[in-house]
N, C-alpha and C. Protein backbone atom coordinates (compact mmCIF):
# COMPACT_ATOMS: atom_id res chain seq x y z
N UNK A 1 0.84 -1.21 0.00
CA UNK A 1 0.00 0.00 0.00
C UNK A 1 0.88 1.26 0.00
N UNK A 2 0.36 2.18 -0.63
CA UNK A 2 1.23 3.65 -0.58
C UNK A 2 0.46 4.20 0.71
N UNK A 3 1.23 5.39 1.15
CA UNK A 3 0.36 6.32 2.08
C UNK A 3 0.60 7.68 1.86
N UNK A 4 -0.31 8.05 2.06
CA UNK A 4 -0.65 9.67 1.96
C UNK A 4 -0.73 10.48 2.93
N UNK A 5 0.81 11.22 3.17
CA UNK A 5 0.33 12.46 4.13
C UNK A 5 -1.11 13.25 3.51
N UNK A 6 -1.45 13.92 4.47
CA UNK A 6 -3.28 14.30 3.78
C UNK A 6 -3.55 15.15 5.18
N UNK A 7 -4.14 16.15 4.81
CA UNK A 7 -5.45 16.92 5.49
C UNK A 7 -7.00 16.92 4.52
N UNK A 8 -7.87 16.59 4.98
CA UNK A 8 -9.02 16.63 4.10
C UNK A 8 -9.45 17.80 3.50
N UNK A 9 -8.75 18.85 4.11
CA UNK A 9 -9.59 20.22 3.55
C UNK A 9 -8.25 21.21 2.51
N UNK A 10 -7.19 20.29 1.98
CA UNK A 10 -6.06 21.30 1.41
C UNK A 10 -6.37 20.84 0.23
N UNK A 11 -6.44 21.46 -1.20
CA UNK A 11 -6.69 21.52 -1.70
C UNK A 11 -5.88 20.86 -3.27
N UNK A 12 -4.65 20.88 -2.54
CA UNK A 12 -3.75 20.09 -3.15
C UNK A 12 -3.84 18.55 -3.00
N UNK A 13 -4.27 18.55 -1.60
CA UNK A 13 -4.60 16.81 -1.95
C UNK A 13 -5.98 16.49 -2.48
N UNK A 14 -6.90 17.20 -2.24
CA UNK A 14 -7.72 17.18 -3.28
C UNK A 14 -7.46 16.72 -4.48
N UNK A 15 -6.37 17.40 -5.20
CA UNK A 15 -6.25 17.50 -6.53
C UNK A 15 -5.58 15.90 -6.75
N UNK A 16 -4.60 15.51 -6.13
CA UNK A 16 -3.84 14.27 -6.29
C UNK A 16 -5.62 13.02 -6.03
N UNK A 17 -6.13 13.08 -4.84
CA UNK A 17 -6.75 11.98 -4.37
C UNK A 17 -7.81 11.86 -6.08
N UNK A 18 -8.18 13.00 -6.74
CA UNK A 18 -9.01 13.01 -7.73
C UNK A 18 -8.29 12.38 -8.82
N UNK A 19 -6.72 12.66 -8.82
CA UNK A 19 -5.96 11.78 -9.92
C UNK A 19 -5.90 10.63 -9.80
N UNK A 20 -5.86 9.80 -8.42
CA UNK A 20 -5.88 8.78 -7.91
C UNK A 20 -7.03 7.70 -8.27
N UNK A 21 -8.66 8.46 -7.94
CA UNK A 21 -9.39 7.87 -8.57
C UNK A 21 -10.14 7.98 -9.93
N UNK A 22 -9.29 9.01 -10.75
CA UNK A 22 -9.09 8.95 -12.29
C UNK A 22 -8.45 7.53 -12.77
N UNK A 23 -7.22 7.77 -12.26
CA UNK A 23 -6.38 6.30 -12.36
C UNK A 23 -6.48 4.88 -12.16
N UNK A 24 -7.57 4.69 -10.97
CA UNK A 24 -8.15 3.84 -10.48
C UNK A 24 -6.80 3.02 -9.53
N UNK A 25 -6.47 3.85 -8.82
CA UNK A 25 -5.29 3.27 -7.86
C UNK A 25 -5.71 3.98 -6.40
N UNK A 26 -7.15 4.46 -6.21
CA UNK A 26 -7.27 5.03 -5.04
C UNK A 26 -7.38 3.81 -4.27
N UNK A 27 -7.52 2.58 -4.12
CA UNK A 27 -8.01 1.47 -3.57
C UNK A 27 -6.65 1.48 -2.98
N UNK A 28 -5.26 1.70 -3.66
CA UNK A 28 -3.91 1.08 -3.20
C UNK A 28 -3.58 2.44 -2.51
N UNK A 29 -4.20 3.39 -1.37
CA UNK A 29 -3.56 4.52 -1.07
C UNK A 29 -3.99 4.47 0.43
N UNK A 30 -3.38 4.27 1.50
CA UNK A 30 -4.14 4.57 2.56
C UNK A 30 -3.99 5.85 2.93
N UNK A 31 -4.81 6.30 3.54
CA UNK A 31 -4.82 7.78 3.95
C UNK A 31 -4.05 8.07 5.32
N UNK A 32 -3.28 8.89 5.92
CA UNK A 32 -2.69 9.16 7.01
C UNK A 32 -2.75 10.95 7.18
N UNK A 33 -4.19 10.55 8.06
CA UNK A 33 -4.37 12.31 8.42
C UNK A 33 -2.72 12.68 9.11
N UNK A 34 -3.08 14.15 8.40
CA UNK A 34 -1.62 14.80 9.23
C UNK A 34 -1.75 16.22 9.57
N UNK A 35 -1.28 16.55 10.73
CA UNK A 35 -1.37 17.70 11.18
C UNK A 35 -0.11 18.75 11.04
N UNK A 36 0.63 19.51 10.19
CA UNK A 36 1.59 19.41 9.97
C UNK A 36 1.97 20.90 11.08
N UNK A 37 0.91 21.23 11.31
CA UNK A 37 1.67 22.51 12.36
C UNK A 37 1.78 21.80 14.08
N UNK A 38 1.88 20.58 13.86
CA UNK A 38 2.10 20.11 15.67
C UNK A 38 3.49 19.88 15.66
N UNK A 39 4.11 20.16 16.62
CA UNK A 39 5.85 20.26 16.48
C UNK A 39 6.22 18.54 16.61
N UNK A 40 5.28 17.98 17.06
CA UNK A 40 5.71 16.45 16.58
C UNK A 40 5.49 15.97 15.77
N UNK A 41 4.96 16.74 14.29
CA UNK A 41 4.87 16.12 13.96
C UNK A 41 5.07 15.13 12.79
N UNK A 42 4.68 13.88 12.49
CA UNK A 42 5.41 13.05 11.57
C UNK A 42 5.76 13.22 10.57
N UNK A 43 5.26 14.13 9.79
CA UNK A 43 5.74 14.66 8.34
C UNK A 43 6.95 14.86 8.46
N UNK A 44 7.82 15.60 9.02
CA UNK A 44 9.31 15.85 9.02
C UNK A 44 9.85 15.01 8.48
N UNK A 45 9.76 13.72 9.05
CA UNK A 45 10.57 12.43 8.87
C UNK A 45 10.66 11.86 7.63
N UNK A 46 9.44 12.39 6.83
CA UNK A 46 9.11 11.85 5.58
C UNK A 46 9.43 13.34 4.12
N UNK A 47 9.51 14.60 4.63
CA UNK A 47 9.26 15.56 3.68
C UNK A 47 10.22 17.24 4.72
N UNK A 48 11.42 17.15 4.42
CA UNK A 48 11.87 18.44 5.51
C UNK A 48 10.88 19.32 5.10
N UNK A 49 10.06 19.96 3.99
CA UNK A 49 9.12 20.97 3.83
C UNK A 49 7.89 21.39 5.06
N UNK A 50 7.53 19.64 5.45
CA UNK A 50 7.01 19.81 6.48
C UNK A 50 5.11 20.09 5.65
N UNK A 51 5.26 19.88 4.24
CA UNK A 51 3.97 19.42 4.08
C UNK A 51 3.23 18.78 3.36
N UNK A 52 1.83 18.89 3.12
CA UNK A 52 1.08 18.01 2.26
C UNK A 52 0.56 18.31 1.07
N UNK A 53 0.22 17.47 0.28
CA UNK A 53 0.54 15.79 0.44
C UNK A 53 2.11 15.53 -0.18
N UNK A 54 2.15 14.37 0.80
CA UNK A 54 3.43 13.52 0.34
C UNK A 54 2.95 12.31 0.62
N UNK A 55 3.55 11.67 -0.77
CA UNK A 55 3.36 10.13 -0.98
C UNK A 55 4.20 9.16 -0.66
N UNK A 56 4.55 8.12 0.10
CA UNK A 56 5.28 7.27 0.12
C UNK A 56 4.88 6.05 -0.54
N UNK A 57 5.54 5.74 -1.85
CA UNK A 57 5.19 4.59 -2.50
C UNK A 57 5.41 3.07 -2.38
N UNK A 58 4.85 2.50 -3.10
CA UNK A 58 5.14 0.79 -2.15
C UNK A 58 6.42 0.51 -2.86
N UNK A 59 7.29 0.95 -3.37
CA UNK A 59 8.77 0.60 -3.19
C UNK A 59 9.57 1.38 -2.54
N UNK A 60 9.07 2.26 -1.93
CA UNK A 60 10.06 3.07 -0.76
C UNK A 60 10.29 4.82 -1.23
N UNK A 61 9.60 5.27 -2.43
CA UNK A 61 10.02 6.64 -2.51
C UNK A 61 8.89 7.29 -1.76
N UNK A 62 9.53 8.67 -1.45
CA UNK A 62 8.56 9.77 -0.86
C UNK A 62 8.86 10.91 -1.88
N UNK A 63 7.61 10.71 -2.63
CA UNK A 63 7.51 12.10 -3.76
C UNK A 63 6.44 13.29 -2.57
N UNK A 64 7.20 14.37 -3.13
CA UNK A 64 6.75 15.87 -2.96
C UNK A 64 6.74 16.68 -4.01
N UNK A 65 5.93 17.69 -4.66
CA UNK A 65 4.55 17.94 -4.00
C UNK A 65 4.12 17.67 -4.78
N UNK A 66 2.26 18.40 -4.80
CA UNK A 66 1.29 17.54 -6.01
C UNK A 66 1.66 17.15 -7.40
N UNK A 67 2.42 18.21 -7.94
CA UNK A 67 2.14 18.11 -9.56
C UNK A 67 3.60 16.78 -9.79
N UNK A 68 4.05 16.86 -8.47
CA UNK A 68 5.21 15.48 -8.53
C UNK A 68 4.01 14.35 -8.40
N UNK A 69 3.30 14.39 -7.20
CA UNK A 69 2.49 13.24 -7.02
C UNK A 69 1.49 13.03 -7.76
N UNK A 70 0.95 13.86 -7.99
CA UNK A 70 -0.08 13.54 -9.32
C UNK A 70 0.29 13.04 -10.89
N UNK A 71 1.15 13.07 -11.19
CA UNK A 71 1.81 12.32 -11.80
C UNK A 71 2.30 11.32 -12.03
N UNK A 72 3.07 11.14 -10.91
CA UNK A 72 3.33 9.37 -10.76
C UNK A 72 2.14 8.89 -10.47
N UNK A 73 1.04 8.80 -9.79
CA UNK A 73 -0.22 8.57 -9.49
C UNK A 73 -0.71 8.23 -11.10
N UNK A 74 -0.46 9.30 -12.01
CA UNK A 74 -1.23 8.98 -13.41
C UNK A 74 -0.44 7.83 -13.72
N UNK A 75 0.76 7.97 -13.81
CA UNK A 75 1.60 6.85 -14.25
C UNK A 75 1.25 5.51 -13.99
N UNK A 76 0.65 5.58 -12.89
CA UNK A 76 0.38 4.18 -12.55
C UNK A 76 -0.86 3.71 -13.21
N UNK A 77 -1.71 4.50 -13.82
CA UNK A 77 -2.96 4.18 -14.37
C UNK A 77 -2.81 3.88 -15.73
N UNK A 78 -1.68 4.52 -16.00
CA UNK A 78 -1.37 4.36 -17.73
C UNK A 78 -1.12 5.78 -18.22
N UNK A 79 -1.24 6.93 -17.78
CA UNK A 79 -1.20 7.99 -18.03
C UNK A 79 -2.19 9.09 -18.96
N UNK A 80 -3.23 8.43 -18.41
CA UNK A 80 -4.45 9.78 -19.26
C UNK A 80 -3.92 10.86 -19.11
N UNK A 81 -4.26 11.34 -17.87
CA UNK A 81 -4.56 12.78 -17.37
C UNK A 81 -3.28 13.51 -17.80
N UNK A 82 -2.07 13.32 -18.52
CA UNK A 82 -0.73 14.07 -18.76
C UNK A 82 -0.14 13.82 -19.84
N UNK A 83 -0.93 14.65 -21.11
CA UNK A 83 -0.70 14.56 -22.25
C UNK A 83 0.35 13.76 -22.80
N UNK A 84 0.88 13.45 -23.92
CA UNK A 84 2.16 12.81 -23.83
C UNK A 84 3.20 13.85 -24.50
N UNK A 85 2.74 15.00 -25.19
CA UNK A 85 3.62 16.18 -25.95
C UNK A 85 3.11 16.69 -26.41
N UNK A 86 3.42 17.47 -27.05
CA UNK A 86 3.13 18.43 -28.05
C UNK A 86 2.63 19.71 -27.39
N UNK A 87 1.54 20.70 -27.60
CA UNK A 87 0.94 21.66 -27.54
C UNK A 87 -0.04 21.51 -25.79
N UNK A 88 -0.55 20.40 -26.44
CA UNK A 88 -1.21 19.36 -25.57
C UNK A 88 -1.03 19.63 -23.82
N UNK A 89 0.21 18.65 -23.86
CA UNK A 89 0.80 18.51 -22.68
C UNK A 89 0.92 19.74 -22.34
N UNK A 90 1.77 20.63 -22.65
CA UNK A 90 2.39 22.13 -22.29
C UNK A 90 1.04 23.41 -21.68
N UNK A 91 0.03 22.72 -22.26
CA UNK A 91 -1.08 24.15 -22.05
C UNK A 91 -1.84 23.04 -20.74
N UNK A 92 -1.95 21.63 -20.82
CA UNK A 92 -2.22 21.05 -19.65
C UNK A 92 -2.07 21.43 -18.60
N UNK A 93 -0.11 21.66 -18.51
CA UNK A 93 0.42 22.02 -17.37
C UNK A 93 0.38 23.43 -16.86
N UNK A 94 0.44 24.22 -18.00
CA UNK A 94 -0.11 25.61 -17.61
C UNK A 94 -1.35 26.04 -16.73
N UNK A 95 -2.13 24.94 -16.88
CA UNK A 95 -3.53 25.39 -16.62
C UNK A 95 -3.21 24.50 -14.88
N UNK A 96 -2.33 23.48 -15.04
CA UNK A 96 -2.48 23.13 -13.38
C UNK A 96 -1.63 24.54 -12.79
N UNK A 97 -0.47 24.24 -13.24
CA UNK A 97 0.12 25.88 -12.67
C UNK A 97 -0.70 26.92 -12.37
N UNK A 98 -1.29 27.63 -13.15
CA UNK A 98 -2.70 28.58 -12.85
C UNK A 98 -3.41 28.18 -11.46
N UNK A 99 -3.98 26.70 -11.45
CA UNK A 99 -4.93 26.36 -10.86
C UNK A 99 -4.03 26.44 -9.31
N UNK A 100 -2.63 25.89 -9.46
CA UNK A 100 -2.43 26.00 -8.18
C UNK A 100 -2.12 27.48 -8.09
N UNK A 101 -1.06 28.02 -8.65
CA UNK A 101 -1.25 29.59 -7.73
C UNK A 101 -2.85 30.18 -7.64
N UNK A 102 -3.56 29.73 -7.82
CA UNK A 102 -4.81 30.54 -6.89
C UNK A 102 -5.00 29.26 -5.90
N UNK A 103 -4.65 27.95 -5.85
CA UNK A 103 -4.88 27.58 -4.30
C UNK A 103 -3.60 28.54 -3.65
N UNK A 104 -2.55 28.48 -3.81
CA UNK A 104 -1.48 29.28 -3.23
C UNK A 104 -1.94 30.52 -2.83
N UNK A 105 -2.77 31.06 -3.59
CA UNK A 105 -2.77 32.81 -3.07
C UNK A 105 -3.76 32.33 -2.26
N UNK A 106 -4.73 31.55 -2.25
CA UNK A 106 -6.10 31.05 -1.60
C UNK A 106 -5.72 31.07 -0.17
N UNK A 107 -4.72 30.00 0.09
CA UNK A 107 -4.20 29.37 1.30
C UNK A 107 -3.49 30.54 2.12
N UNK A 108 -2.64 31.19 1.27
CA UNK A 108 -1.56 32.49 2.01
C UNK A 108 -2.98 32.89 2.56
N UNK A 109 -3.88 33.82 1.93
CA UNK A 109 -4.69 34.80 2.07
C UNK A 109 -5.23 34.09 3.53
N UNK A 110 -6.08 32.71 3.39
CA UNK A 110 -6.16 32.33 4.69
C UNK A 110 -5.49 32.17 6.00
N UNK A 111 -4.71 31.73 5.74
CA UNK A 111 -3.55 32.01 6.85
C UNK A 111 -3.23 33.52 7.52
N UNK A 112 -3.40 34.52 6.89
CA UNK A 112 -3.09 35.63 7.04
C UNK A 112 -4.23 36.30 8.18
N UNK A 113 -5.53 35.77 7.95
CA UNK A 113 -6.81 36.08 8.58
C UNK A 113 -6.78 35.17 9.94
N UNK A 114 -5.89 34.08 10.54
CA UNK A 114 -5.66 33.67 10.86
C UNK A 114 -4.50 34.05 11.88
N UNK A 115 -3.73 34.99 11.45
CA UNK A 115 -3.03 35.57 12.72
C UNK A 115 -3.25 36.28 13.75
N UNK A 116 -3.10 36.49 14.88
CA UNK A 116 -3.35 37.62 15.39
C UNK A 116 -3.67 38.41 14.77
N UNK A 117 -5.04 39.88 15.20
CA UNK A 117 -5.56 40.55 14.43
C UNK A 117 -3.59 41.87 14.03
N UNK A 118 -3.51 41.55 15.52
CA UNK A 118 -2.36 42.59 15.27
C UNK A 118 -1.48 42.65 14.56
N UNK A 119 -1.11 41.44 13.94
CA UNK A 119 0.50 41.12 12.74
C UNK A 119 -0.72 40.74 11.73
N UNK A 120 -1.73 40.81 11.17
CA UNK A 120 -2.09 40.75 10.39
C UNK A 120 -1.58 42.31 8.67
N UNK A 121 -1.72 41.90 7.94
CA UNK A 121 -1.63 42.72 6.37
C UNK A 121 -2.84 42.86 5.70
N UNK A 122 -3.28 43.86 6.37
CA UNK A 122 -4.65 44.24 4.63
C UNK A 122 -3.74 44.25 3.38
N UNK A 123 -2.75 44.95 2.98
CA UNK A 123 -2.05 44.49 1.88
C UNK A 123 -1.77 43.58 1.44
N UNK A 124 -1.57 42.98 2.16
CA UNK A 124 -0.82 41.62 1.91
C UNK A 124 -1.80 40.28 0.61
N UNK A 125 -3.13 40.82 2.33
CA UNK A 125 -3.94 39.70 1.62
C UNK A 125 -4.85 40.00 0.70
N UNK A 126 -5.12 41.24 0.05
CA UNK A 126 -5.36 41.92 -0.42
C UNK A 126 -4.25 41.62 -2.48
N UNK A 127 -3.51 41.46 -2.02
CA UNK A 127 -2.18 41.27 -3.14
C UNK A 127 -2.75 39.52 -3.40
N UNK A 128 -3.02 38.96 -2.31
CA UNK A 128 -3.55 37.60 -2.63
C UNK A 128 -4.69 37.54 -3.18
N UNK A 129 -5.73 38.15 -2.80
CA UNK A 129 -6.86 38.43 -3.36
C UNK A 129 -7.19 38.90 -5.18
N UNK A 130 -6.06 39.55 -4.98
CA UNK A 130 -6.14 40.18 -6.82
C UNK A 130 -5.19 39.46 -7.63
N UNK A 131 -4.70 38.43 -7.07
CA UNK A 131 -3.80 37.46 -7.77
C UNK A 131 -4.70 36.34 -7.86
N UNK A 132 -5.51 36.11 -7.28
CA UNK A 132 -6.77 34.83 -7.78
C UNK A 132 -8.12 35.41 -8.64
N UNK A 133 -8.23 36.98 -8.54
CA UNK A 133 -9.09 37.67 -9.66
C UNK A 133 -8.74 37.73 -11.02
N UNK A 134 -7.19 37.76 -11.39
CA UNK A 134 -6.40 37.58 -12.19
C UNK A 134 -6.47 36.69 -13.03
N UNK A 135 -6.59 35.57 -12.37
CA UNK A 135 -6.43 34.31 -12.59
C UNK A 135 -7.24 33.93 -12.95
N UNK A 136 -8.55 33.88 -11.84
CA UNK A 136 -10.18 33.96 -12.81
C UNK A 136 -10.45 34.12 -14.21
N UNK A 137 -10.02 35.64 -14.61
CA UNK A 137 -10.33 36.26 -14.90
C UNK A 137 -9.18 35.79 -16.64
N UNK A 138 -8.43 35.20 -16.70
CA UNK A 138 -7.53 34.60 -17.42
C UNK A 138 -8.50 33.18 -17.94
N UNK A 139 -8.88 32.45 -16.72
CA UNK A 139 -9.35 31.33 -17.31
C UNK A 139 -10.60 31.30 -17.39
N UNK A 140 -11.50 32.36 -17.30
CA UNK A 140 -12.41 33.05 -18.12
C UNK A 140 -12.33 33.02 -19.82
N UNK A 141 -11.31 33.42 -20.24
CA UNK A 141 -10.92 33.87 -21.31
C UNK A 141 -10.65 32.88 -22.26
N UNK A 142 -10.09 31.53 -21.39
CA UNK A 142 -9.48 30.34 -22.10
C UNK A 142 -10.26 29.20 -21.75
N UNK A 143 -11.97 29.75 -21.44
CA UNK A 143 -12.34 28.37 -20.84
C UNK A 143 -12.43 27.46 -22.40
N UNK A 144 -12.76 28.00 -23.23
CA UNK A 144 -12.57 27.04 -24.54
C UNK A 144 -11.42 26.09 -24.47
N UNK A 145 -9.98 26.20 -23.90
CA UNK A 145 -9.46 25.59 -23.71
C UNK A 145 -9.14 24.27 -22.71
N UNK A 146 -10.19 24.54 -21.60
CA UNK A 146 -10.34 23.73 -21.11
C UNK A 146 -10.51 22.27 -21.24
N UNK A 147 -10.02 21.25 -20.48
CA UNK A 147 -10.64 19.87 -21.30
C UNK A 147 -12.49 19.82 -20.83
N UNK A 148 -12.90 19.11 -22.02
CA UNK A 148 -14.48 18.73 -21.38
C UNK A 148 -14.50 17.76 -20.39
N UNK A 149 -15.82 17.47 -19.80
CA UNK A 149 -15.84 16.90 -18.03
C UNK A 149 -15.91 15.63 -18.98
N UNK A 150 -15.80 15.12 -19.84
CA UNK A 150 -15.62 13.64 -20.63
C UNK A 150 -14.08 12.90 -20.84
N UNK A 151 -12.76 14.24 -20.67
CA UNK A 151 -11.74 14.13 -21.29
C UNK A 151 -10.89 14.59 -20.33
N UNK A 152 -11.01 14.61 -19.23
CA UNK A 152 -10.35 15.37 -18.28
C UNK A 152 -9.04 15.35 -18.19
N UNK A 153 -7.79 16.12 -18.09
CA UNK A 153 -6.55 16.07 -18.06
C UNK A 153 -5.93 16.49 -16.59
N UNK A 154 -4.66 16.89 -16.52
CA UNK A 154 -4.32 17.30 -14.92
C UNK A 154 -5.03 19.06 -14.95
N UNK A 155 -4.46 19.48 -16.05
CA UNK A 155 -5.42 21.40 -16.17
C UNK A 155 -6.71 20.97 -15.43
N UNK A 156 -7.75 20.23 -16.11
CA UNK A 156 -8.96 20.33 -15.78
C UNK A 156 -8.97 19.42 -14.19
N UNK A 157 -8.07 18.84 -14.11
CA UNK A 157 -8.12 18.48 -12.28
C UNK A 157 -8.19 19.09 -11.92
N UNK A 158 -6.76 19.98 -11.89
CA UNK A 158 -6.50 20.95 -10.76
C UNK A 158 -7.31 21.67 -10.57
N UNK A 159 -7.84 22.75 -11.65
CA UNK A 159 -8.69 23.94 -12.17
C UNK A 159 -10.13 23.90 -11.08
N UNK A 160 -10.60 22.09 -11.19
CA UNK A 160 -11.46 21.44 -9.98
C UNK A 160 -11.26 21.94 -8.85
N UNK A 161 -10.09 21.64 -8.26
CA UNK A 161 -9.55 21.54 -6.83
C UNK A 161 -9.31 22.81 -6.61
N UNK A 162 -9.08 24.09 -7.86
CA UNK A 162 -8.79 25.16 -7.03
C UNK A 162 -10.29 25.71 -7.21
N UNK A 163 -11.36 25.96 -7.67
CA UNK A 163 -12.09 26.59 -7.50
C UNK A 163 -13.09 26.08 -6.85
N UNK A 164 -13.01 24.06 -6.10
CA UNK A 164 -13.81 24.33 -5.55
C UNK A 164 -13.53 24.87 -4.43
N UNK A 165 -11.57 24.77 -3.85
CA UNK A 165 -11.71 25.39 -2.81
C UNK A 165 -11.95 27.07 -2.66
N UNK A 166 -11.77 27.47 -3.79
CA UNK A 166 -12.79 28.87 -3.69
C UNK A 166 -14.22 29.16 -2.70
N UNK A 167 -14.43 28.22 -3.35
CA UNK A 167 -16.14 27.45 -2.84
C UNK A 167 -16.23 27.31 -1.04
N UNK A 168 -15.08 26.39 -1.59
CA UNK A 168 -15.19 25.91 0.56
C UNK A 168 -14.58 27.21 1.27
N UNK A 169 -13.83 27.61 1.31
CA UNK A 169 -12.73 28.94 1.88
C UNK A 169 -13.51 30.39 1.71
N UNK A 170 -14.08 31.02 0.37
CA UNK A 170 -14.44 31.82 -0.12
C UNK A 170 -15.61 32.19 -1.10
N UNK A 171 -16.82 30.93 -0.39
CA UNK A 171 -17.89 30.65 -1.13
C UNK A 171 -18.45 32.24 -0.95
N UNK A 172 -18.76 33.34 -0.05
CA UNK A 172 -19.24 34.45 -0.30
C UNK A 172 -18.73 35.38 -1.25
N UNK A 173 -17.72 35.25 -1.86
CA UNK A 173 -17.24 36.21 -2.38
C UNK A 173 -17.79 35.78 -3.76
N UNK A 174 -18.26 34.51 -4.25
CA UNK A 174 -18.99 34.36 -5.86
C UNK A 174 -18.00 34.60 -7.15
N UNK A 175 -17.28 33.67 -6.84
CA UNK A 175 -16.72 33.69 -8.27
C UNK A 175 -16.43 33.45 -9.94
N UNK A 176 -18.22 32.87 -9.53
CA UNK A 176 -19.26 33.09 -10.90
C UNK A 176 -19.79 34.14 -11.58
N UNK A 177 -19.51 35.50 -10.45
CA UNK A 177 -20.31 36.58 -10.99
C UNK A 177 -19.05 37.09 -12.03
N UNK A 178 -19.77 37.55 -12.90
CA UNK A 178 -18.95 37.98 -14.04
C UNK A 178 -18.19 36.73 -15.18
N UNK A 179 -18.42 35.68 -14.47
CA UNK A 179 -17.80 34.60 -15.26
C UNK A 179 -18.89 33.83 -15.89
N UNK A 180 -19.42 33.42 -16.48
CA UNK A 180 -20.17 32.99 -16.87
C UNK A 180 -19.56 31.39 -17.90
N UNK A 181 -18.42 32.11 -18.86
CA UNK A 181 -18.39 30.48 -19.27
C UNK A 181 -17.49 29.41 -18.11
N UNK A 182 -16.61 30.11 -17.13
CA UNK A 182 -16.18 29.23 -16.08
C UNK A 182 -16.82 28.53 -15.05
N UNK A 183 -18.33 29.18 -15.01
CA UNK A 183 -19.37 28.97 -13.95
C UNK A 183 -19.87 27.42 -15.00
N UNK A 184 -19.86 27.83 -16.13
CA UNK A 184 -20.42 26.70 -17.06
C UNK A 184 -19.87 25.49 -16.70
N UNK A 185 -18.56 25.93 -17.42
CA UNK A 185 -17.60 24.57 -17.35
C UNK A 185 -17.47 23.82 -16.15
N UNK A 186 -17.73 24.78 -14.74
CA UNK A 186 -17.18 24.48 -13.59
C UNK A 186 -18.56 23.13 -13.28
N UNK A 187 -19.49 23.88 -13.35
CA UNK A 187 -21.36 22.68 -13.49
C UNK A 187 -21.20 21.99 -14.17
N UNK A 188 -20.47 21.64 -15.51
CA UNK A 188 -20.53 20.07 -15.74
C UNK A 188 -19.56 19.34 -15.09
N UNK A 189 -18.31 20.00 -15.42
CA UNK A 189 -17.08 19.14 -14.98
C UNK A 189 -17.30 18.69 -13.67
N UNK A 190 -17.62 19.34 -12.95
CA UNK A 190 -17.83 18.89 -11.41
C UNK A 190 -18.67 18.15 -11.16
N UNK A 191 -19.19 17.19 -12.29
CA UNK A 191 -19.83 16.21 -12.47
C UNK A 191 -19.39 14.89 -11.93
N UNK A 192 -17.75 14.91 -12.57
CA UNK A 192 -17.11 13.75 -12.69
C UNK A 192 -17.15 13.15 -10.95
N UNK A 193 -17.05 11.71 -10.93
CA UNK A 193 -17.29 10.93 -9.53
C UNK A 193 -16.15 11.20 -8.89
N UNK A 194 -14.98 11.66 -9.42
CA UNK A 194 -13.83 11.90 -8.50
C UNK A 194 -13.93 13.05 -7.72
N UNK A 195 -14.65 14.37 -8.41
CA UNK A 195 -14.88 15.34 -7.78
C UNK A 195 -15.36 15.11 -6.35
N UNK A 196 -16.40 14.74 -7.01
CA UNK A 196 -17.67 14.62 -5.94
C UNK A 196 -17.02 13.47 -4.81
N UNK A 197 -15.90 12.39 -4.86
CA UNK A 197 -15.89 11.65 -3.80
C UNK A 197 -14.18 12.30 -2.55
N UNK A 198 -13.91 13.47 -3.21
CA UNK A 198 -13.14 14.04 -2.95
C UNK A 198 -13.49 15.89 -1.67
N UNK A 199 -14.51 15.30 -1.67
CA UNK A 199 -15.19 17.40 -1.34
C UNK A 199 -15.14 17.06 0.22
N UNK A 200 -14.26 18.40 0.56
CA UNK A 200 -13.96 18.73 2.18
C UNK A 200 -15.72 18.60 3.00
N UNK A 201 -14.82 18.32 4.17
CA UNK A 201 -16.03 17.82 5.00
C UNK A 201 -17.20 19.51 5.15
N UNK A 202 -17.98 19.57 5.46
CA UNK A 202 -18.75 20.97 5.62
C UNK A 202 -18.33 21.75 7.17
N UNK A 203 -18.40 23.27 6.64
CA UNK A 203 -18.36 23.70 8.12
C UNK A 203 -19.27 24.45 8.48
């Protein structure tokens, strides 16, 4: 069995656990909740970064981070989800890149609301905030490029995992308004059974 450092609500493992059961290798993954801000705790031993997800595979490697683990994860399925070249592959990966810097600005921005009110940055998170409007607002533009919820690649994973954590983190703020063909794409694709067996617990 492999194991998975994991928190249920990061958004990056989101994205891997959905490649996982794209691949049909979620059966071979056990899960190992992890808490990575307890000073004991076990992640160190496995990842000096100190976070998630990290995979330890059943011959002994520990890959870090997603777009490492989501990958080998495809690999093991045969490799749908990661084009094999051309144009293809390259705008794939662009679109996971995208998808994660808005979990990245997502996550900073949270964390930030999260400090003491006193060391907190309206700038700061604010700079995070207009770096995921950006971004929106980009794959707005290219939802034609998107894969359909029939053909899904790692772009259209990730793209999943970051806007639904939009959803979970920053469901008031509506990041349908003004978008209209991403709101589209986002209602079918989020069709697929991986989505749906992947969605943070409610709060």
């Amino acid at each position: 069995m492999m194991q998975l450092r994991y928190s249920q609500t990061s958004p990056y493992v989101r994205k891997v656990m959905m490649v996982a059961h794209e691949a049909g290798v979620a059966d071979r993954i056990e899960i190992s909740p992890t808490d990575v801000w307890a000073p004991d705790s076990p992640i160190v031993r496995d990842n000096p970064l100190a976070k998630i997800p990290t995979l330890l595979t059943e011959d002994g490697l520990v890959l870090f981070d997603s777009p490492v683990i989501a990958e080998y994860l495809d690999s093991l399925g045969g490799g749908r989800l990661f084009p094999a070249g051309g144009n293809a592959r390259w705008k794939a990966l662009r679109q996971q890149a995208l998808a994660d810097g808005i979990c990245d600005a997502s996550v900073l921005r949270l964390l930030e609301s999260r400090r003491p009110e006193s060391l907190r940055s309206a700038d700061w998170a604010d700079r995070q905030r207009r770096a995921v409007t950006r971004a929106l607002d980009l794959l707005e533009r290219e939802v034609p490029d998107l894969p359909s919820a029939d053909a899904p690649t790692i772009g259209g994973i990730a793209t999943l995992a970051a806007l639904g954590y939009l959803d979970f983190r920053f469901g008031k703020e509506g990041w349908r308004q003004g978008r209209p063909g991403l709101a589209n794409w986002f209602e079918a694709a989020s069709g697929r059974d991986s989505f749906k067996r992947t969605a943070p617990p409610s709060e």
